[in-house]
PDB file of N, CA and C in Angstrom:
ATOM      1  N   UNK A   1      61.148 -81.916 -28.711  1.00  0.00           N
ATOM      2  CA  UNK A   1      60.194 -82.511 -27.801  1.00  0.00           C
ATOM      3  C   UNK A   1      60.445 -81.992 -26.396  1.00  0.00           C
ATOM      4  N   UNK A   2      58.971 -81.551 -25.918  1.00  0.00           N
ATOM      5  CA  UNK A   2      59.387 -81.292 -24.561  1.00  0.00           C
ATOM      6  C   UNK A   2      59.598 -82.521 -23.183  1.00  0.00           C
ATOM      7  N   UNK A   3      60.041 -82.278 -22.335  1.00  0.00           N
ATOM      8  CA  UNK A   3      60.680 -83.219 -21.535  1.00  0.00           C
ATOM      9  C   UNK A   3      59.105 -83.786 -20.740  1.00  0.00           C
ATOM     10  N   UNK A   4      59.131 -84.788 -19.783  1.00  0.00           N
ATOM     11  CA  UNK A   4      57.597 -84.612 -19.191  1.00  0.00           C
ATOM     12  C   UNK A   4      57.307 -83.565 -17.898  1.00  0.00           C
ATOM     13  N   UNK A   5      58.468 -83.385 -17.693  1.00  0.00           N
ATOM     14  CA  UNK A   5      58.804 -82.535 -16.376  1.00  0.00           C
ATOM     15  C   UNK A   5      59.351 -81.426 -16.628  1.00  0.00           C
ATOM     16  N   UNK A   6      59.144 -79.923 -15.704  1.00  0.00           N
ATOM     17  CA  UNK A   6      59.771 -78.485 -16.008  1.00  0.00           C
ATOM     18  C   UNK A   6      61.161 -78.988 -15.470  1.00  0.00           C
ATOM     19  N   UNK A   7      62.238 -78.556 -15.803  1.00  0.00           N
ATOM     20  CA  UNK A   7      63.220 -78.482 -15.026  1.00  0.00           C
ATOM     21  C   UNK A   7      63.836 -77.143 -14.396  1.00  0.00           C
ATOM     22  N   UNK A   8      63.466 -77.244 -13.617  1.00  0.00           N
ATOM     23  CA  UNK A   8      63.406 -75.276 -13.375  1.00  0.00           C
ATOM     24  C   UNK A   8      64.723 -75.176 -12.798  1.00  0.00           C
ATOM     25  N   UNK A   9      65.324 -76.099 -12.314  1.00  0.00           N
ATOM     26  CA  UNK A   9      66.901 -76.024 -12.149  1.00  0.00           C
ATOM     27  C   UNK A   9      67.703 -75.459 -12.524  1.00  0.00           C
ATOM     28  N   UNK A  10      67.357 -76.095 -14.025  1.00  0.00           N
ATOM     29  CA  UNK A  10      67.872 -75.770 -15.074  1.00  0.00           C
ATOM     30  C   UNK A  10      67.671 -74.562 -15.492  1.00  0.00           C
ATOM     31  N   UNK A  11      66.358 -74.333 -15.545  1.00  0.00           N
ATOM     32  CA  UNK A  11      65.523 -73.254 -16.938  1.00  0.00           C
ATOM     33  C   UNK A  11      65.511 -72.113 -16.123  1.00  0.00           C
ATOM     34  N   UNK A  12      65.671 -72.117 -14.208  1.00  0.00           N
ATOM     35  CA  UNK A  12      64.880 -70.651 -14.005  1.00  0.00           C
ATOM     36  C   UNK A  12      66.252 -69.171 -13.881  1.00  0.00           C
ATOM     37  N   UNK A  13      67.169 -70.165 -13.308  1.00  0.00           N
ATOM     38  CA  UNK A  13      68.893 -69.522 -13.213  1.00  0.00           C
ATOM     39  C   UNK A  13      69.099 -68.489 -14.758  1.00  0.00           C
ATOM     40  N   UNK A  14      68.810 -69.287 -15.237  1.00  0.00           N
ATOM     41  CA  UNK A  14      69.323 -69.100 -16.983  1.00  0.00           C
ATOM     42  C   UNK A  14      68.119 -68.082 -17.634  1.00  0.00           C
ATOM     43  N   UNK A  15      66.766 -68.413 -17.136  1.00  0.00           N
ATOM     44  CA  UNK A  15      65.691 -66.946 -17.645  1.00  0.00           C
ATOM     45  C   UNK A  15      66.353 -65.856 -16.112  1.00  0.00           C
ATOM     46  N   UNK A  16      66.761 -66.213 -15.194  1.00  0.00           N
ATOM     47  CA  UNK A  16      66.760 -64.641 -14.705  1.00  0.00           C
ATOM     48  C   UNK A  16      67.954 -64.322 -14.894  1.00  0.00           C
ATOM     49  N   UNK A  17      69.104 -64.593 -15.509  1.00  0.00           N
ATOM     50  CA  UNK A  17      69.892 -63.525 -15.945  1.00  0.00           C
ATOM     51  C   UNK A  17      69.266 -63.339 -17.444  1.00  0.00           C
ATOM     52  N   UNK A  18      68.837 -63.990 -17.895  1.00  0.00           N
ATOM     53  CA  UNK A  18      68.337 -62.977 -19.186  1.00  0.00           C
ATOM     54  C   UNK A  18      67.426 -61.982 -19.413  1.00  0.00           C
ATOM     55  N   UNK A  19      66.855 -62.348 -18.407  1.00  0.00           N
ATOM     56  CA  UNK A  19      65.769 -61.251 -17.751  1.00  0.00           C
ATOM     57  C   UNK A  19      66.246 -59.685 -17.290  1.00  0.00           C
ATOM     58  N   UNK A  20      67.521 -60.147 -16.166  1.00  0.00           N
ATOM     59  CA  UNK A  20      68.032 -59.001 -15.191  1.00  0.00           C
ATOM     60  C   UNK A  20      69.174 -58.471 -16.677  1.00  0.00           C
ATOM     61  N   UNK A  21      69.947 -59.256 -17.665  1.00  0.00           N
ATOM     62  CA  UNK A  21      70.523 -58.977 -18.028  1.00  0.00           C
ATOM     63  C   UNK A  21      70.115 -57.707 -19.440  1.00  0.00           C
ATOM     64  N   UNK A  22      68.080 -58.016 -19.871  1.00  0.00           N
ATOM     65  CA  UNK A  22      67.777 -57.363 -20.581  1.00  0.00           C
ATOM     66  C   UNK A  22      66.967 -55.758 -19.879  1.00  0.00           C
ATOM     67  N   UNK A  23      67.254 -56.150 -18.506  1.00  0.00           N
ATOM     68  CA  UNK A  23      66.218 -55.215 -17.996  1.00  0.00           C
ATOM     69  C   UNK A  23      64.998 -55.066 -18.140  1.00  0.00           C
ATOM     70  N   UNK A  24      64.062 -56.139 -18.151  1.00  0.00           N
ATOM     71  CA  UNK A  24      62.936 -55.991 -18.350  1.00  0.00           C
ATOM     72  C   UNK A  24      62.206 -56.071 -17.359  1.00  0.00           C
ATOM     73  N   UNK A  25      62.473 -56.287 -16.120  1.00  0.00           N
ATOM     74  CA  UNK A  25      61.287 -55.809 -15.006  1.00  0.00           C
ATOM     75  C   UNK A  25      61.991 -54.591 -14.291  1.00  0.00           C
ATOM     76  N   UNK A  26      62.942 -53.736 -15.406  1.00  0.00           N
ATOM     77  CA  UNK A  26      63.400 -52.547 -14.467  1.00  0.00           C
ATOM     78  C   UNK A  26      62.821 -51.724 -14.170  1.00  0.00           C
ATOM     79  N   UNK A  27      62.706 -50.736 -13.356  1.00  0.00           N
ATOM     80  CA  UNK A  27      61.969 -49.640 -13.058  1.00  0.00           C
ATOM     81  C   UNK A  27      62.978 -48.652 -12.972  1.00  0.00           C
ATOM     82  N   UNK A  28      62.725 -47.325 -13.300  1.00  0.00           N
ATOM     83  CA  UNK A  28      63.729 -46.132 -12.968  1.00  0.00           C
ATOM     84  C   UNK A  28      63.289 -44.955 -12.408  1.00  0.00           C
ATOM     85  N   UNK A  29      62.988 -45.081 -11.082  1.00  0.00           N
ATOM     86  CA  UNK A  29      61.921 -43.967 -10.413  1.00  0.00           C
ATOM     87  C   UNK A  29      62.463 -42.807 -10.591  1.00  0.00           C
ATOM     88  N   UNK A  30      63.675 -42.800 -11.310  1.00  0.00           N
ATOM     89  CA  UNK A  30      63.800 -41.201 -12.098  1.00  0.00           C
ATOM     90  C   UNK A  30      63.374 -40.550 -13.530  1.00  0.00           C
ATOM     91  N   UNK A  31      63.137 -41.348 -13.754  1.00  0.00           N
ATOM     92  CA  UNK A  31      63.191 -41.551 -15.233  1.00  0.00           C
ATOM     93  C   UNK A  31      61.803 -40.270 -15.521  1.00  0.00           C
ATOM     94  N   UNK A  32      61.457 -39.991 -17.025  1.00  0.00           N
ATOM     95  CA  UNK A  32      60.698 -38.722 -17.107  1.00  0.00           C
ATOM     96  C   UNK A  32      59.121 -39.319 -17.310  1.00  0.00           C
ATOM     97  N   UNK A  33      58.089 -38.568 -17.194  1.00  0.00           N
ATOM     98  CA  UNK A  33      56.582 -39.044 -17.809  1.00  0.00           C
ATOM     99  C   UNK A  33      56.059 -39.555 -16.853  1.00  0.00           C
ATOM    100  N   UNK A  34      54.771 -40.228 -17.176  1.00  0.00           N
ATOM    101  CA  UNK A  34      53.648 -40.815 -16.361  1.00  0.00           C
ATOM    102  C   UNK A  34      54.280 -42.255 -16.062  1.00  0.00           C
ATOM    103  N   UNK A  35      53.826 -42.609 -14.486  1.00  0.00           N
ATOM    104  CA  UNK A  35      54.318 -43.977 -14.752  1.00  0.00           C
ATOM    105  C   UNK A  35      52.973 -44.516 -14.439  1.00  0.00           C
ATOM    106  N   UNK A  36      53.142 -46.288 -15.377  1.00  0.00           N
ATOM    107  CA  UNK A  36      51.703 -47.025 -14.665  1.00  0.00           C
ATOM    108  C   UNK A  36      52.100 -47.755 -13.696  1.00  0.00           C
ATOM    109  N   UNK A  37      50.841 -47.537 -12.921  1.00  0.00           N
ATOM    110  CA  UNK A  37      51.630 -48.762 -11.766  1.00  0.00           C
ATOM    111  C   UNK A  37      50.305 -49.575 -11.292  1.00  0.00           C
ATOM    112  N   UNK A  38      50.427 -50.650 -11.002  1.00  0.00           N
ATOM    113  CA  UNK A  38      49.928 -51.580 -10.706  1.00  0.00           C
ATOM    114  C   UNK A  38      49.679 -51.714  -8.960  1.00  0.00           C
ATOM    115  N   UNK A  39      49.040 -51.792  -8.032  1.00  0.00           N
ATOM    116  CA  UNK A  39      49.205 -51.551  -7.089  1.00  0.00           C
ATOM    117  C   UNK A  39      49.144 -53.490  -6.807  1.00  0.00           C
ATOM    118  N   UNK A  40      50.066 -53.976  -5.572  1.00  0.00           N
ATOM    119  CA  UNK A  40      49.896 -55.046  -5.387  1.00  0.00           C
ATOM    120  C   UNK A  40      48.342 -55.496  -4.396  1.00  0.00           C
ATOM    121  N   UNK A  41      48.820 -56.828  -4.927  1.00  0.00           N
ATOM    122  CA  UNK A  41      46.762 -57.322  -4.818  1.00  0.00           C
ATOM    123  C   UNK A  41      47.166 -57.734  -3.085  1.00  0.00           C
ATOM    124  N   UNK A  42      46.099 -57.638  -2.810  1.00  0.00           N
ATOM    125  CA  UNK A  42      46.274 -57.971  -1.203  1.00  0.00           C
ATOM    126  C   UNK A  42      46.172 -59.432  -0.452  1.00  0.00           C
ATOM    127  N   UNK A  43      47.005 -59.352  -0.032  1.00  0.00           N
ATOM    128  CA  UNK A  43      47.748 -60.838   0.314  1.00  0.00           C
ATOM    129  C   UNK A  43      46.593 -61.490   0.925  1.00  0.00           C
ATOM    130  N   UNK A  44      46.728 -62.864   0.450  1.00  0.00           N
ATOM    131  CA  UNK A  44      45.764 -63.562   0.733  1.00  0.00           C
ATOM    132  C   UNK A  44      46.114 -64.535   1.662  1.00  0.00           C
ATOM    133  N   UNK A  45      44.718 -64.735   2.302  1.00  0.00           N
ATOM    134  CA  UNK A  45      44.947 -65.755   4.282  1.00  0.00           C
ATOM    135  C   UNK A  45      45.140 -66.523   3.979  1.00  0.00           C
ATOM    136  N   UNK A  46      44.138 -67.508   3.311  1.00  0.00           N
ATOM    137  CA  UNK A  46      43.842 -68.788   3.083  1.00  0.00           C
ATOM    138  C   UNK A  46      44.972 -69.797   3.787  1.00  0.00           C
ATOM    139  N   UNK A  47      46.336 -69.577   3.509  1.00  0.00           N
ATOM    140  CA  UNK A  47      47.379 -70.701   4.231  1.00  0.00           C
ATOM    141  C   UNK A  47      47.755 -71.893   3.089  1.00  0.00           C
ATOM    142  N   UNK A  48      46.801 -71.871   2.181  1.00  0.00           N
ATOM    143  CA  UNK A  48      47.195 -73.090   0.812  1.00  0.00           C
ATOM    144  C   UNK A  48      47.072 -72.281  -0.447  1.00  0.00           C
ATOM    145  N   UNK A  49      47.751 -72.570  -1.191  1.00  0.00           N
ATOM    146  CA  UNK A  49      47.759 -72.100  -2.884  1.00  0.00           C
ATOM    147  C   UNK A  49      46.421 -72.430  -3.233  1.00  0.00           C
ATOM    148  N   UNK A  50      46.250 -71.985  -3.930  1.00  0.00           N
ATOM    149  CA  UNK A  50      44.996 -72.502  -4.605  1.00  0.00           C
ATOM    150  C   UNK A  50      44.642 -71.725  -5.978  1.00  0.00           C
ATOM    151  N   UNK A  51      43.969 -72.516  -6.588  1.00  0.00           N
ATOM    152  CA  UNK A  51      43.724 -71.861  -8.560  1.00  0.00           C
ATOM    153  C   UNK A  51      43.526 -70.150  -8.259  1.00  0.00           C
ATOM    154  N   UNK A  52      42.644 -69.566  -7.176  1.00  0.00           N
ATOM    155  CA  UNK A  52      42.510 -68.172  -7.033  1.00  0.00           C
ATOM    156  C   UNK A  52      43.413 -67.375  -7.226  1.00  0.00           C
ATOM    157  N   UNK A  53      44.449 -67.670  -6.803  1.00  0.00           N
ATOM    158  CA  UNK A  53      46.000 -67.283  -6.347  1.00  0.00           C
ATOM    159  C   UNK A  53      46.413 -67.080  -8.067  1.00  0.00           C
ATOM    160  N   UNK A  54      46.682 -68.024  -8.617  1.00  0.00           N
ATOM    161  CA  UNK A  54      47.014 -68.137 -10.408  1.00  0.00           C
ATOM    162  C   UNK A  54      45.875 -67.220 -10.965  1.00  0.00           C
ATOM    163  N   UNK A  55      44.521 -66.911 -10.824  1.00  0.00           N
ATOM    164  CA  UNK A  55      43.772 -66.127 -11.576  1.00  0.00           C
ATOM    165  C   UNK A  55      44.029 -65.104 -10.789  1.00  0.00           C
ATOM    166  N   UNK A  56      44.239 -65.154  -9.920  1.00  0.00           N
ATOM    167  CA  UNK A  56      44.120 -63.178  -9.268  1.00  0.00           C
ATOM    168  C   UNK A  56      45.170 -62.537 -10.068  1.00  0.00           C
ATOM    169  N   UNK A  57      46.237 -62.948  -9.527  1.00  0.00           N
ATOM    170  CA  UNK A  57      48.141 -62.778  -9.954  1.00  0.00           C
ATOM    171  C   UNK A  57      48.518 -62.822 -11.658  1.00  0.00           C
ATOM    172  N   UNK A  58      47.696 -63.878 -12.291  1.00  0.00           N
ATOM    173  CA  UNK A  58      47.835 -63.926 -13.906  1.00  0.00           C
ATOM    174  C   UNK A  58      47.043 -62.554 -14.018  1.00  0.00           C
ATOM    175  N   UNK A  59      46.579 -62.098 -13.971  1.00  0.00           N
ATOM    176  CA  UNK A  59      45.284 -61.058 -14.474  1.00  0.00           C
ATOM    177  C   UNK A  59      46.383 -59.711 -14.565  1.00  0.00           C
ATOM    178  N   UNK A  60      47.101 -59.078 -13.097  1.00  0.00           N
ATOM    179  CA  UNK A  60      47.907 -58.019 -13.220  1.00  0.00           C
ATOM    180  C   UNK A  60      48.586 -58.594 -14.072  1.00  0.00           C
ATOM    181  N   UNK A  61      49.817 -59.433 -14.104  1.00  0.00           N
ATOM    182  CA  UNK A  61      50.970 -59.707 -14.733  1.00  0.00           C
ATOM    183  C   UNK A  61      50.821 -59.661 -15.943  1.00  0.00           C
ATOM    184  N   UNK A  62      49.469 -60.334 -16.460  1.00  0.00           N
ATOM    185  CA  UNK A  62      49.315 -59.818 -18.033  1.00  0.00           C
ATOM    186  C   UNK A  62      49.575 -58.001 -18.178  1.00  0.00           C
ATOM    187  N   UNK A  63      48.368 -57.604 -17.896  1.00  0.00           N
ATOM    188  CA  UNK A  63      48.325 -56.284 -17.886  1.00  0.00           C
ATOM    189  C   UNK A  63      49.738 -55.463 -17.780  1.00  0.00           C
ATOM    190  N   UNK A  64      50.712 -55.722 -16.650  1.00  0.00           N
ATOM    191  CA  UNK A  64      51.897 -55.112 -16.642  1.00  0.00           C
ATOM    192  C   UNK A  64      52.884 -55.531 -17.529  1.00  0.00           C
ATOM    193  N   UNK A  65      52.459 -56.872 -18.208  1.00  0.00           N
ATOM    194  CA  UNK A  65      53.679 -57.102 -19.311  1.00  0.00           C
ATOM    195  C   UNK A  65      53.055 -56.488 -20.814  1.00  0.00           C
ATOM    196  N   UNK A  66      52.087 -56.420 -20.887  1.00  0.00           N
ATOM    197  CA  UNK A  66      50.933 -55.340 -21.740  1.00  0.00           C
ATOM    198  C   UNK A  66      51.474 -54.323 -21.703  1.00  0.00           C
ATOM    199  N   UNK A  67      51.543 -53.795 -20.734  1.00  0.00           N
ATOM    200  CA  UNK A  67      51.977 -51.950 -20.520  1.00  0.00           C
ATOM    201  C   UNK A  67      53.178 -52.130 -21.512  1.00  0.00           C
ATOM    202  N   UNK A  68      54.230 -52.527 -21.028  1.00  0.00           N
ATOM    203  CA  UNK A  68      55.374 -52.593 -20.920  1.00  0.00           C
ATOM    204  C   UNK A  68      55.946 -52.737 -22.219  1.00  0.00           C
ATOM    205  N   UNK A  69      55.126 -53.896 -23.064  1.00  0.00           N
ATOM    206  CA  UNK A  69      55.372 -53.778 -24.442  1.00  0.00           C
ATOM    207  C   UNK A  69      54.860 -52.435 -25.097  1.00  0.00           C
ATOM    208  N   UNK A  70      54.337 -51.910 -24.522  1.00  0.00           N
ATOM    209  CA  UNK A  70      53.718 -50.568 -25.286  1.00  0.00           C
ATOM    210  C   UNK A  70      54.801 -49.210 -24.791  1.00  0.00           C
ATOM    211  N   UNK A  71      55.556 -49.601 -24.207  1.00  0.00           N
ATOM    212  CA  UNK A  71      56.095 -48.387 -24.066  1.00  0.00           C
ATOM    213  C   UNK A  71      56.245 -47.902 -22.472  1.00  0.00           C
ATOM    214  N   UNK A  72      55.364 -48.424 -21.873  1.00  0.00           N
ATOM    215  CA  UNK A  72      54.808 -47.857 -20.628  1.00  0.00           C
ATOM    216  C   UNK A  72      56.119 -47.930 -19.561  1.00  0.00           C
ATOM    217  N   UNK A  73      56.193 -46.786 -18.527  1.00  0.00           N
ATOM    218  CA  UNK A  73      57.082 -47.152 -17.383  1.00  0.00           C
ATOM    219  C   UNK A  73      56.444 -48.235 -16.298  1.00  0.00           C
ATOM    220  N   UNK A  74      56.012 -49.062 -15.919  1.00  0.00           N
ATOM    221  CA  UNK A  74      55.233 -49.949 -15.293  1.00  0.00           C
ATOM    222  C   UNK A  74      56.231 -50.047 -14.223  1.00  0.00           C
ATOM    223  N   UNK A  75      55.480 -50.054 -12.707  1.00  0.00           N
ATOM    224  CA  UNK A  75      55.411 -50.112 -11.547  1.00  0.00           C
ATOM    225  C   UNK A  75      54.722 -51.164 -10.966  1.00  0.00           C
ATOM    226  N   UNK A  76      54.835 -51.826 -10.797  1.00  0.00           N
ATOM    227  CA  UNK A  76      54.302 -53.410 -10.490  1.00  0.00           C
ATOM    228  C   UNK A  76      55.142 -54.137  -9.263  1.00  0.00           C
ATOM    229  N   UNK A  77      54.694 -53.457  -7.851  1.00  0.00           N
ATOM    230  CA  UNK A  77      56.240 -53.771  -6.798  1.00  0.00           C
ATOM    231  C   UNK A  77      55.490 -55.427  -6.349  1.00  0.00           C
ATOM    232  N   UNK A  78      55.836 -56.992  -7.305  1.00  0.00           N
ATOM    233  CA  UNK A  78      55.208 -57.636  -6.556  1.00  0.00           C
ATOM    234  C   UNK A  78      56.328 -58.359  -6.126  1.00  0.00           C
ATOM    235  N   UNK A  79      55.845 -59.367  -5.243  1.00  0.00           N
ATOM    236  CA  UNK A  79      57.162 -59.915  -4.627  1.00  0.00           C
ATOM    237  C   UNK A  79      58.124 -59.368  -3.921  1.00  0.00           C
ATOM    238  N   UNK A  80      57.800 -58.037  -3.285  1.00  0.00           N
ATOM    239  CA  UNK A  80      58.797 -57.640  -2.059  1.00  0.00           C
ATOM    240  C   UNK A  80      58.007 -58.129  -0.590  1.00  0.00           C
ATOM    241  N   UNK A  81      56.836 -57.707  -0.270  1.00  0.00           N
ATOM    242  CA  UNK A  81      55.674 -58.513   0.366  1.00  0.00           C
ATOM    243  C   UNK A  81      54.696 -58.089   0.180  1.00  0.00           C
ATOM    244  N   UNK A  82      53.382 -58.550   1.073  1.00  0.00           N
ATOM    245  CA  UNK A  82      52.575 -58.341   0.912  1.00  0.00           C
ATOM    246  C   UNK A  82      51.956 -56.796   0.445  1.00  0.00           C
ATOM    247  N   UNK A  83      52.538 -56.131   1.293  1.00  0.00           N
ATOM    248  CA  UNK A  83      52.179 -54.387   1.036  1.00  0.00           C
ATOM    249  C   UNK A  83      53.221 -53.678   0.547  1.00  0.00           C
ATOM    250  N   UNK A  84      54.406 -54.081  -0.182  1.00  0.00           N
ATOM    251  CA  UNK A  84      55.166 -53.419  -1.236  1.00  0.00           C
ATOM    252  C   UNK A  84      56.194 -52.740  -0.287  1.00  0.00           C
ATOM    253  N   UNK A  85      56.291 -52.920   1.050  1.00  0.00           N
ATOM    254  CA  UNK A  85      57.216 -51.911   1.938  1.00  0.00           C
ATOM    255  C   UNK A  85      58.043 -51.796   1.102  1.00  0.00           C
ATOM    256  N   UNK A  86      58.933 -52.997   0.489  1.00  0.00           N
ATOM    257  CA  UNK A  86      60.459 -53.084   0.211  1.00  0.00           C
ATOM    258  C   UNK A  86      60.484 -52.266  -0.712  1.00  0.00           C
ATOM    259  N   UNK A  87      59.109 -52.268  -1.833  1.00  0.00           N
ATOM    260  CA  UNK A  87      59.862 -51.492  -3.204  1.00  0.00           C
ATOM    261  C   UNK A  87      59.735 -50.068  -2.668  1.00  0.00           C
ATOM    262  N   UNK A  88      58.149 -49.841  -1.581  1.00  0.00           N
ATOM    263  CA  UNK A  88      58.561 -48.491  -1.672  1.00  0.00           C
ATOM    264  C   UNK A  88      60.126 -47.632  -0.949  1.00  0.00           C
ATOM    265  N   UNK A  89      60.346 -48.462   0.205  1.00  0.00           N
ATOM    266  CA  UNK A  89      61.419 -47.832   0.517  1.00  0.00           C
ATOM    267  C   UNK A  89      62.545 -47.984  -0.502  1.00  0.00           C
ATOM    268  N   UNK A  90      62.795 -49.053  -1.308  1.00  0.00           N
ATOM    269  CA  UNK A  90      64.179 -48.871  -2.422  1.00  0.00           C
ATOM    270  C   UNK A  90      63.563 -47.748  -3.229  1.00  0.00           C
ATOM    271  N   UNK A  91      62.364 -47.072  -3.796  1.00  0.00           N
ATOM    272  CA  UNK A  91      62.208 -45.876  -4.323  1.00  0.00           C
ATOM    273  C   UNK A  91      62.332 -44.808  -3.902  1.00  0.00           C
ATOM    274  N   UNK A  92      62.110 -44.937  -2.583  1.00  0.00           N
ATOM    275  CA  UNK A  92      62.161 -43.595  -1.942  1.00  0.00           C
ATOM    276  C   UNK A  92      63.603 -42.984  -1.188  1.00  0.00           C
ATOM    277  N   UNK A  93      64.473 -44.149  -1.365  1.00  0.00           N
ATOM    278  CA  UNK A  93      66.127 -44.255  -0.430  1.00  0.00           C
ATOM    279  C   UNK A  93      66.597 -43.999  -1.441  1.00  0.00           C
TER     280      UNK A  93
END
């Protein structure tokens, strides 16, 4: 039975080392072949969350976890900021 509440306390510590520990959002900008990449969606004004935010953002994330099971090198820099500075400079340093 599930609990009535997420406990992400708990649950989110424990998915990201299994995550970082399986390498699955790794990227290896050396690595050989085509890569896909996802370009990040452009940050939005608004100032409040809102359902848009969950449909814009669900839509890539499918798609890049799609790739990814298929084989694909996927490039998906989200969450460094808005315009990806961070990942591009850790690719390019």
């Amino acid at each position: 039975m599930l609990p009535n509440r997420y406990q992400f306390r708990a649950v989110e510590p424990r998915l990201t080392r299994l995550w970082a520990d399986a390498q699955t959002y790794a990227f290896d900008p050396t690595g050989s072949g085509p890569v896909y990449t996802i370009d990040t969606p452009p940050a939005t004004v608004s100032g409040e969350l809102h359902l848009g935010h969950c449909y814009s953002y669900t839509q890539t994330d499918v798609i890049a976890r799609f790739q990814r099971m298929r084989g694909q090198r996927v490039l998906y820099p989200m969450g460094f900021d808005d315009n990806a500075h961070g990942m591009r400079n850790e690719i390019c340093n």
